[in-house]
Protein backbone atom coordinates (compact mmCIF):
# COMPACT_ATOMS: atom_id res chain seq x y z
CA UNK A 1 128.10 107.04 103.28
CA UNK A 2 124.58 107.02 104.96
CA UNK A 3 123.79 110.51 103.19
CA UNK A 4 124.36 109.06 100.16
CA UNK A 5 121.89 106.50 100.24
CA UNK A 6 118.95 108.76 101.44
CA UNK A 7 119.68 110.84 98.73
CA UNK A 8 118.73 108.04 96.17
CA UNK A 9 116.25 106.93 98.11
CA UNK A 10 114.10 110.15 98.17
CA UNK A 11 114.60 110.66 94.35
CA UNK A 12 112.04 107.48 93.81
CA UNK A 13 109.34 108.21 97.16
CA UNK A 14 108.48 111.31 95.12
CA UNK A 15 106.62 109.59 92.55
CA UNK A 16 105.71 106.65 94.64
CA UNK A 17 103.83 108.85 97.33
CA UNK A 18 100.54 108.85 95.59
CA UNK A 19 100.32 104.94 95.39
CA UNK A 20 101.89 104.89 98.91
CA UNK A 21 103.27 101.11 98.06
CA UNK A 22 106.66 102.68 98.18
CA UNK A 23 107.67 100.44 101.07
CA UNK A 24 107.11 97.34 98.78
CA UNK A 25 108.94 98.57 95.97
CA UNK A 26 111.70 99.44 97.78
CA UNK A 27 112.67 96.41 99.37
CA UNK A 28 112.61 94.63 95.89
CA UNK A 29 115.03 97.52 94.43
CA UNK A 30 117.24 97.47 97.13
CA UNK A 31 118.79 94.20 95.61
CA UNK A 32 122.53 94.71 96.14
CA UNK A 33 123.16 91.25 94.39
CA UNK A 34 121.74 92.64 90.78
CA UNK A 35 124.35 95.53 91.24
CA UNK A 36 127.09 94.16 92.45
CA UNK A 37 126.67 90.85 89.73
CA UNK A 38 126.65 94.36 86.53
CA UNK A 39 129.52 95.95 87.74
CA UNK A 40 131.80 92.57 88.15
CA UNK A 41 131.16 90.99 84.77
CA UNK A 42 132.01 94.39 82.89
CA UNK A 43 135.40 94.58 84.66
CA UNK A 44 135.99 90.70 83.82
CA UNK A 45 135.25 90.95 80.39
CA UNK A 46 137.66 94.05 79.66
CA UNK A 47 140.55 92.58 81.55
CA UNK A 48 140.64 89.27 79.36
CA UNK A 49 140.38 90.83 76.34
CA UNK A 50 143.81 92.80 76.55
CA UNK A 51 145.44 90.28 78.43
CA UNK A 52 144.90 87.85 75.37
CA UNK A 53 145.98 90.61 72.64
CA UNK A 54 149.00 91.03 74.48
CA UNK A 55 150.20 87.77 75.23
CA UNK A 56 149.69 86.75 71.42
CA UNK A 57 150.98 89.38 69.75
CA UNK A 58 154.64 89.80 71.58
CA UNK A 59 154.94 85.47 71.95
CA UNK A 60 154.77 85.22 68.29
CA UNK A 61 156.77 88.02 67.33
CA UNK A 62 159.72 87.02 69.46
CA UNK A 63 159.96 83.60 68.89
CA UNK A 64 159.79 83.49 65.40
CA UNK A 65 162.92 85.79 65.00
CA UNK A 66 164.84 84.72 67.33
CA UNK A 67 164.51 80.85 66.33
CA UNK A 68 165.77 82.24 62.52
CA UNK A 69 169.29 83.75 63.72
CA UNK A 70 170.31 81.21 65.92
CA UNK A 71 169.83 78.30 63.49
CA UNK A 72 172.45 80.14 60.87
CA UNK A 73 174.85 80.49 63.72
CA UNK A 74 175.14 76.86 64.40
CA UNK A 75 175.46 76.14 60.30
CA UNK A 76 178.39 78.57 60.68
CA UNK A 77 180.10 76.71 63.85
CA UNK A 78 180.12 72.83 62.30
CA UNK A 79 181.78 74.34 59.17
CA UNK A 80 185.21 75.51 61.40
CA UNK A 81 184.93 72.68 63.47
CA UNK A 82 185.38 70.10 60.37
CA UNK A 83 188.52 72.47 59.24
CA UNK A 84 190.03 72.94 62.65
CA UNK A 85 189.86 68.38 63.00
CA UNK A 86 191.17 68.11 59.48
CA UNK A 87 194.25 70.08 60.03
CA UNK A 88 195.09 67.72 63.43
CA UNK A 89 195.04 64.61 61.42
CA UNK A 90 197.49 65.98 58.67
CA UNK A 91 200.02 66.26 61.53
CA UNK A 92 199.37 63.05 63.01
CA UNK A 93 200.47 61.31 59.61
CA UNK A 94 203.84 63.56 58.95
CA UNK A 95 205.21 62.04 62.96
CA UNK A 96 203.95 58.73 61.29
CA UNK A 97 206.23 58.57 58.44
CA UNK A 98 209.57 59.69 60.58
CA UNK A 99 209.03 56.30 62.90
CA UNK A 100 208.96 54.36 59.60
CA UNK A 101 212.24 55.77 58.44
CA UNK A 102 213.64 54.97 61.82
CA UNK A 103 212.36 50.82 61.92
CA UNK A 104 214.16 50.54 58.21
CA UNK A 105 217.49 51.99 59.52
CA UNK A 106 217.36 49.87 62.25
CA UNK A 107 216.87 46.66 60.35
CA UNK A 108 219.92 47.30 58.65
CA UNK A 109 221.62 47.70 61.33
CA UNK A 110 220.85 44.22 62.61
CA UNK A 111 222.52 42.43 60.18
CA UNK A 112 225.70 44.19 60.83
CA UNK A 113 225.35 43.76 64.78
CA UNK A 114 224.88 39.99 64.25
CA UNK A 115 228.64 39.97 64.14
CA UNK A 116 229.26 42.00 66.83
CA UNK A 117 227.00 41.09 69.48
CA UNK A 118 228.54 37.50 69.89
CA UNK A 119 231.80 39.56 71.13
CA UNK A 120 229.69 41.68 72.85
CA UNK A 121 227.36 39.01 75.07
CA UNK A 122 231.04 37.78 76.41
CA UNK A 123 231.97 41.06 77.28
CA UNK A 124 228.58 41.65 79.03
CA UNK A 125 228.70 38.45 80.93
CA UNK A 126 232.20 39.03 82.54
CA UNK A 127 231.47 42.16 83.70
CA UNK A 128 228.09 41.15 85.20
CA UNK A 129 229.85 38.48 86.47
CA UNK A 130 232.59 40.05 88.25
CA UNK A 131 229.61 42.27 89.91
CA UNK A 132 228.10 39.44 91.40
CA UNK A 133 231.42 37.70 92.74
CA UNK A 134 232.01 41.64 94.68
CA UNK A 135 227.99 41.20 96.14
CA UNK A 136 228.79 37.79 97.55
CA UNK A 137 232.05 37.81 98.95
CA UNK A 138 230.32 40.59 101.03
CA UNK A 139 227.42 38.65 101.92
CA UNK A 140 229.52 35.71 102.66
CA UNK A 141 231.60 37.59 105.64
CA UNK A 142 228.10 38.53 107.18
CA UNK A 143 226.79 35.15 107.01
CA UNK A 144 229.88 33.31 108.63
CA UNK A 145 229.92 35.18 111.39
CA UNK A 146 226.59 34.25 112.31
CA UNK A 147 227.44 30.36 111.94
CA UNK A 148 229.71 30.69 114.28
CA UNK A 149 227.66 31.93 116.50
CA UNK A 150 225.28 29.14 115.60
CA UNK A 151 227.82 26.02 116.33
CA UNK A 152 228.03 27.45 119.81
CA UNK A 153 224.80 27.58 120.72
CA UNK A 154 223.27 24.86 118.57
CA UNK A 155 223.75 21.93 116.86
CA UNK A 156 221.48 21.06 113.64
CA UNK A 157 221.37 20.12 110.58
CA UNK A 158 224.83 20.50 109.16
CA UNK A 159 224.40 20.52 105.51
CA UNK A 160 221.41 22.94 104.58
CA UNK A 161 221.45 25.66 101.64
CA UNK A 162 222.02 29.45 102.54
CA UNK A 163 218.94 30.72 102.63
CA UNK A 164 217.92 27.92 104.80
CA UNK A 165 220.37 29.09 107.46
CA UNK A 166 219.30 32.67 106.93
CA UNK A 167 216.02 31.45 108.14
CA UNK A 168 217.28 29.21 111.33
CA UNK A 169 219.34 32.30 112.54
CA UNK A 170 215.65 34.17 112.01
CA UNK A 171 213.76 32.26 113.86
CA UNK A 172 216.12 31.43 116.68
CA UNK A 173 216.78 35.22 117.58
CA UNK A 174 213.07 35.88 118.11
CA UNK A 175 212.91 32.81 120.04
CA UNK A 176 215.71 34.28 122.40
């Protein structure tokens, strides 16, 4: 790298030597700033310029045909979606117009059942009745033994309600 720079060097001295001021001029044209300042703004100004013709030129072209297709895609989609909603109502109104048939059948059937439920309520009744007698004639057995048991170890209040005493035999087992 030093052999280089002597060789420019020695190109000026020859026309310099008959002044002999060529130490002078030298030191003013060994300005590295002035060169070094040339060679940077030439390489800034040629890399701006294509990065600006490139950017513009593809952004615009893309966009503006890609925006185009995708807007008649969507006018395609709401026009099945209106069909496909329209068909789900239809159905809706056809399971509509069975129950209707149904509540009219049944109304006429009312007037005829008038008659018969009043033979059927006593019916009901008796049976539901007889159910209950079988639940506490069971419940009875339970709770008499435990009166016994009651009289012999206390005396209270003679008359009380079953579920009273149901209660007293409660509460005097967990006082045991």
């Amino acid at each position: 790298m030093i052999a280089y720079g002597f060789q420019g060097k020695t190109k000026k001295t020859k026309k310099t030597k008959k002044t002999k001021k060529t130490k002078k001029t030298k030191k003013t044209k060994k300005t590295k700033k002035t060169k070094n300042t040339k060679k940077t703004k030439k390489k800034k100004k040629k890399t701006k310029k294509k990065k600006k013709k490139t950017k513009k030129k593809k952004k615009k072209k893309k966009k503006k045909k890609t925006k185009k297709k995708k807007k008649k895609k969507k006018k395609k989609k709401k026009k099945k979606k209106k069909k496909t909603k329209k068909k789900k109502k239809k159905k809706k109104k056809k399971k509509k117009k069975k129950k209707k048939k149904k509540t009219t059948t049944t109304t006429k059937k009312k007037k005829t059942k008038k008659k018969k439920t009043k033979k059927k309520k006593t019916t009901k009744k008796k049976k539901k009745k007889k159910k209950k007698k079988k639940k506490k004639k069971t419940k009875k057995k339970k709770k008499k033994k435990k009166n016994k048991k009651l009289k012999k170890t206390f005396i209270r209040t003679p008359i009380l309600s079953r579920r009273k005493l149901n209660k007293h035999t409660l509460k005097i087992k967990k006082g045991r």
